[in-house]
C-alpha atoms as a PDB file:
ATOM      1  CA  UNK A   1      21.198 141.131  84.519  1.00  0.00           C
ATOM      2  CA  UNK A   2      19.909 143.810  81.838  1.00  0.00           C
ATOM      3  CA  UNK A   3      21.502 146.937  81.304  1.00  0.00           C
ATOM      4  CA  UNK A   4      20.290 148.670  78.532  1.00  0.00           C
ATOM      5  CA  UNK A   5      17.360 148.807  75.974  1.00  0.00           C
ATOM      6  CA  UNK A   6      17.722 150.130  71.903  1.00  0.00           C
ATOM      7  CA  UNK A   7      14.749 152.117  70.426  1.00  0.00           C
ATOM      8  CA  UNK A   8      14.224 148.304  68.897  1.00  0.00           C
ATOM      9  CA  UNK A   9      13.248 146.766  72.224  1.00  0.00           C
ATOM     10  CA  UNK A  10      16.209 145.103  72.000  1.00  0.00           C
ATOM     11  CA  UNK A  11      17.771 144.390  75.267  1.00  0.00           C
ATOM     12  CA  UNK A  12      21.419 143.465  76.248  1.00  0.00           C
ATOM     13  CA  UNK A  13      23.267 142.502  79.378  1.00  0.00           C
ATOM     14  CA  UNK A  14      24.992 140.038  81.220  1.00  0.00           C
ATOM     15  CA  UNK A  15      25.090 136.872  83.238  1.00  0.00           C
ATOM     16  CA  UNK A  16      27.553 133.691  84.807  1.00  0.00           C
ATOM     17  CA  UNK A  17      26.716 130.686  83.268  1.00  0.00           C
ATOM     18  CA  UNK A  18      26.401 127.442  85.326  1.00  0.00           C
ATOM     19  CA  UNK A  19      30.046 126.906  85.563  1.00  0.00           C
ATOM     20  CA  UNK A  20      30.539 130.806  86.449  1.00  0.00           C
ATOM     21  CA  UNK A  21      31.609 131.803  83.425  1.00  0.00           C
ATOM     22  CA  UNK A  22      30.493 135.289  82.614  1.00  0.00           C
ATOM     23  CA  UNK A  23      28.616 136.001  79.208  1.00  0.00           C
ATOM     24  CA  UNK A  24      26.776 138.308  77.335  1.00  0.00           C
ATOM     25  CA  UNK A  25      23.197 138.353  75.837  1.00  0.00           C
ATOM     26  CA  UNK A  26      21.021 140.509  73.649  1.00  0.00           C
ATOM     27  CA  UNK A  27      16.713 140.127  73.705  1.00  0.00           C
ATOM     28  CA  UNK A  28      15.255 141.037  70.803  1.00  0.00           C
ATOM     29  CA  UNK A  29      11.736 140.030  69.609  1.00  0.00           C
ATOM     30  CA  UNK A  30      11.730 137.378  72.476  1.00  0.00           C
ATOM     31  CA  UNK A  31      14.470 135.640  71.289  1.00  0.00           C
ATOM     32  CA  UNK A  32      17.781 135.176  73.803  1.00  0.00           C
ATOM     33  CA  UNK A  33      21.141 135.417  71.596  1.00  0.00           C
ATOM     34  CA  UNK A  34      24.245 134.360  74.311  1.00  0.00           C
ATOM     35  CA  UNK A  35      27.088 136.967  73.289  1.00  0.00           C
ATOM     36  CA  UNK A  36      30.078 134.675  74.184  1.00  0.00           C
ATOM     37  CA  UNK A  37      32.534 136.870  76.096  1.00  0.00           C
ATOM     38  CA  UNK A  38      35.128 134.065  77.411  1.00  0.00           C
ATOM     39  CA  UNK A  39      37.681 135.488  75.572  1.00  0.00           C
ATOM     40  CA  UNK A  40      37.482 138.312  77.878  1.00  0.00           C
ATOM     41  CA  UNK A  41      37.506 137.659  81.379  1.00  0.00           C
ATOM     42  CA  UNK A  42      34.907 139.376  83.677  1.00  0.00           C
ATOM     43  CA  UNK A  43      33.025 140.789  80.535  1.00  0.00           C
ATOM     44  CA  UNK A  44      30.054 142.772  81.371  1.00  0.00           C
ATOM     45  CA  UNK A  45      27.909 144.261  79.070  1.00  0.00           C
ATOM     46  CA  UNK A  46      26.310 147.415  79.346  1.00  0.00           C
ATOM     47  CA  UNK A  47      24.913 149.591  76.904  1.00  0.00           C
ATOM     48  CA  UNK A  48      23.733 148.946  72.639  1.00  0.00           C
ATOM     49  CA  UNK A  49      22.547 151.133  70.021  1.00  0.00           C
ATOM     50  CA  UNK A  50      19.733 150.487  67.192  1.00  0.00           C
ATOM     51  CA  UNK A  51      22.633 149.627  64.845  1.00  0.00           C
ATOM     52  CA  UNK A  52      23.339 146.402  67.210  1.00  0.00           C
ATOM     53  CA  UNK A  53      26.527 147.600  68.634  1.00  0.00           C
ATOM     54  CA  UNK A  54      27.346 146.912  72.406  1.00  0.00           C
ATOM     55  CA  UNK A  55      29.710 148.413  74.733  1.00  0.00           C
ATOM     56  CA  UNK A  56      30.984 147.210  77.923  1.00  0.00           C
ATOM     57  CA  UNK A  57      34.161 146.220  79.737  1.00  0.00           C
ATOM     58  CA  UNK A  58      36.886 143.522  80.524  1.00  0.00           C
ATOM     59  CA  UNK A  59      39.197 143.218  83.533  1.00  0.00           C
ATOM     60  CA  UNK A  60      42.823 142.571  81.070  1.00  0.00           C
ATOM     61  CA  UNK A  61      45.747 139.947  82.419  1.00  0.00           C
ATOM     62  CA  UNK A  62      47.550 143.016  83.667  1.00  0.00           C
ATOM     63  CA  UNK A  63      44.171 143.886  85.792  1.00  0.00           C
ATOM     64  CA  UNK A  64      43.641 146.574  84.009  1.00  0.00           C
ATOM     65  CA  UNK A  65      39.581 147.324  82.728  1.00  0.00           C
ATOM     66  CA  UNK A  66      39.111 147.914  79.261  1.00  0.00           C
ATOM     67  CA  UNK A  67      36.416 149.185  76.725  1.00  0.00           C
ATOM     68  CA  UNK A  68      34.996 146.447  75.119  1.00  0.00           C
ATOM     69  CA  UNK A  69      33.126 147.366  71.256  1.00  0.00           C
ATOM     70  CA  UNK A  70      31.077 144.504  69.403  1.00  0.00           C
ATOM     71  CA  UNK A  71      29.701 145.469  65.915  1.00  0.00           C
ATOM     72  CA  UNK A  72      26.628 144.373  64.506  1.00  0.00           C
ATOM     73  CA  UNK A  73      28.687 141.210  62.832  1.00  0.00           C
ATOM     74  CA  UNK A  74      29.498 140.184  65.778  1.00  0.00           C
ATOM     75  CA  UNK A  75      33.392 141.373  65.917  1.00  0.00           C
ATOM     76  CA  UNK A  76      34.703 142.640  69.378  1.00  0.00           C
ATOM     77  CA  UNK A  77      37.522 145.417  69.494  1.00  0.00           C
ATOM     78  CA  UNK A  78      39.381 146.401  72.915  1.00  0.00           C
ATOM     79  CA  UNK A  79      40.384 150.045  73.450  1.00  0.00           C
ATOM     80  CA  UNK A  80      41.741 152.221  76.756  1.00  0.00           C
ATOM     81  CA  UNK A  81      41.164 155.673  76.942  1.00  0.00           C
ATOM     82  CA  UNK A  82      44.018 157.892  75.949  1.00  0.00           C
ATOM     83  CA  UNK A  83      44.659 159.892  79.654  1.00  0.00           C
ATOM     84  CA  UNK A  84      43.646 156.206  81.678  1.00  0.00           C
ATOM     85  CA  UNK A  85      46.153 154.543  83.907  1.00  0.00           C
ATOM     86  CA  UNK A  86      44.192 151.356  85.210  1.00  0.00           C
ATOM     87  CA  UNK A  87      40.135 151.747  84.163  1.00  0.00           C
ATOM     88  CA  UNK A  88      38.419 151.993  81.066  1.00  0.00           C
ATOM     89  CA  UNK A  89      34.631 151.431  80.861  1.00  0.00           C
ATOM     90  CA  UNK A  90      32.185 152.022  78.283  1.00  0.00           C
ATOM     91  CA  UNK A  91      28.454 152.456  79.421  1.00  0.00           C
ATOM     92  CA  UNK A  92      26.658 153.227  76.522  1.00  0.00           C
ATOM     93  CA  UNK A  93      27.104 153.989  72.430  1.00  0.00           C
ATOM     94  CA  UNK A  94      24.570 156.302  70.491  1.00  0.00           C
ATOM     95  CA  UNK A  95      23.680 155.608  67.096  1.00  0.00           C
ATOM     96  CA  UNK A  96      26.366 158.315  65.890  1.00  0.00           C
ATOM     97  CA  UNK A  97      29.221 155.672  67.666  1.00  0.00           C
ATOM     98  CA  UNK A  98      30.158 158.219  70.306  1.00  0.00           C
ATOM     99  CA  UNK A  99      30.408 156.132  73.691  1.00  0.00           C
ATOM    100  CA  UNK A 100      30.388 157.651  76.850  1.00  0.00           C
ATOM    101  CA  UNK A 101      31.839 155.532  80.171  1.00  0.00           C
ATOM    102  CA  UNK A 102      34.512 156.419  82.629  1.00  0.00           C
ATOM    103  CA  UNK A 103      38.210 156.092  82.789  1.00  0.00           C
ATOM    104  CA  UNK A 104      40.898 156.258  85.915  1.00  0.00           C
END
């Protein structure tokens, strides 16, 4: 399912593969790219900027949801909002790096 398009028509979102395993992908120039997300389980992808970073979210072991951040190289970092207790969820990243989501 697409969530978001860049100023680059670049689109990203997410999908379950044939086995049900969830992943990511980007659309750019006609071209599918598969963002592998197995590492974190229930990854959906939501939101990218025209720097090709993408924001989303994970549910953790502890059943927690995360932010999820993957840079233009391809390198994911996990974060939780300062005030959250059990949800962190990132929805969309400007080309400044400022991401806006929700927390709980």
């Amino acid at each position: 399912m697409p969530f978001d398009i860049n100023d680059r028509d670049q689109v990203v979102g997410s999908y379950l593969d044939a086995a049900g395993t969830p992943n990511g992908f980007l659309l750019g120039n006609g071209v599918y790219t598969k963002i592998d997300t197995s590492a974190f389980p229930s990854a959906q992808l939501f939101g990218l900027n025209d720097r090709g970073e993408i924001v989303g979210g994970y549910l953790d072991p502890d059943g927690k949801v995360r932010g999820l951040l993957r840079d233009a190289k391809g390198n994911f970092t996990t974060f939780f909002a300062p005030q959250a207790i059990s949800q962190t969820g990132a929805l969309d990243i400007n080309d400044r790096r400022q991401i806006v989501g929700i927390f709980r």
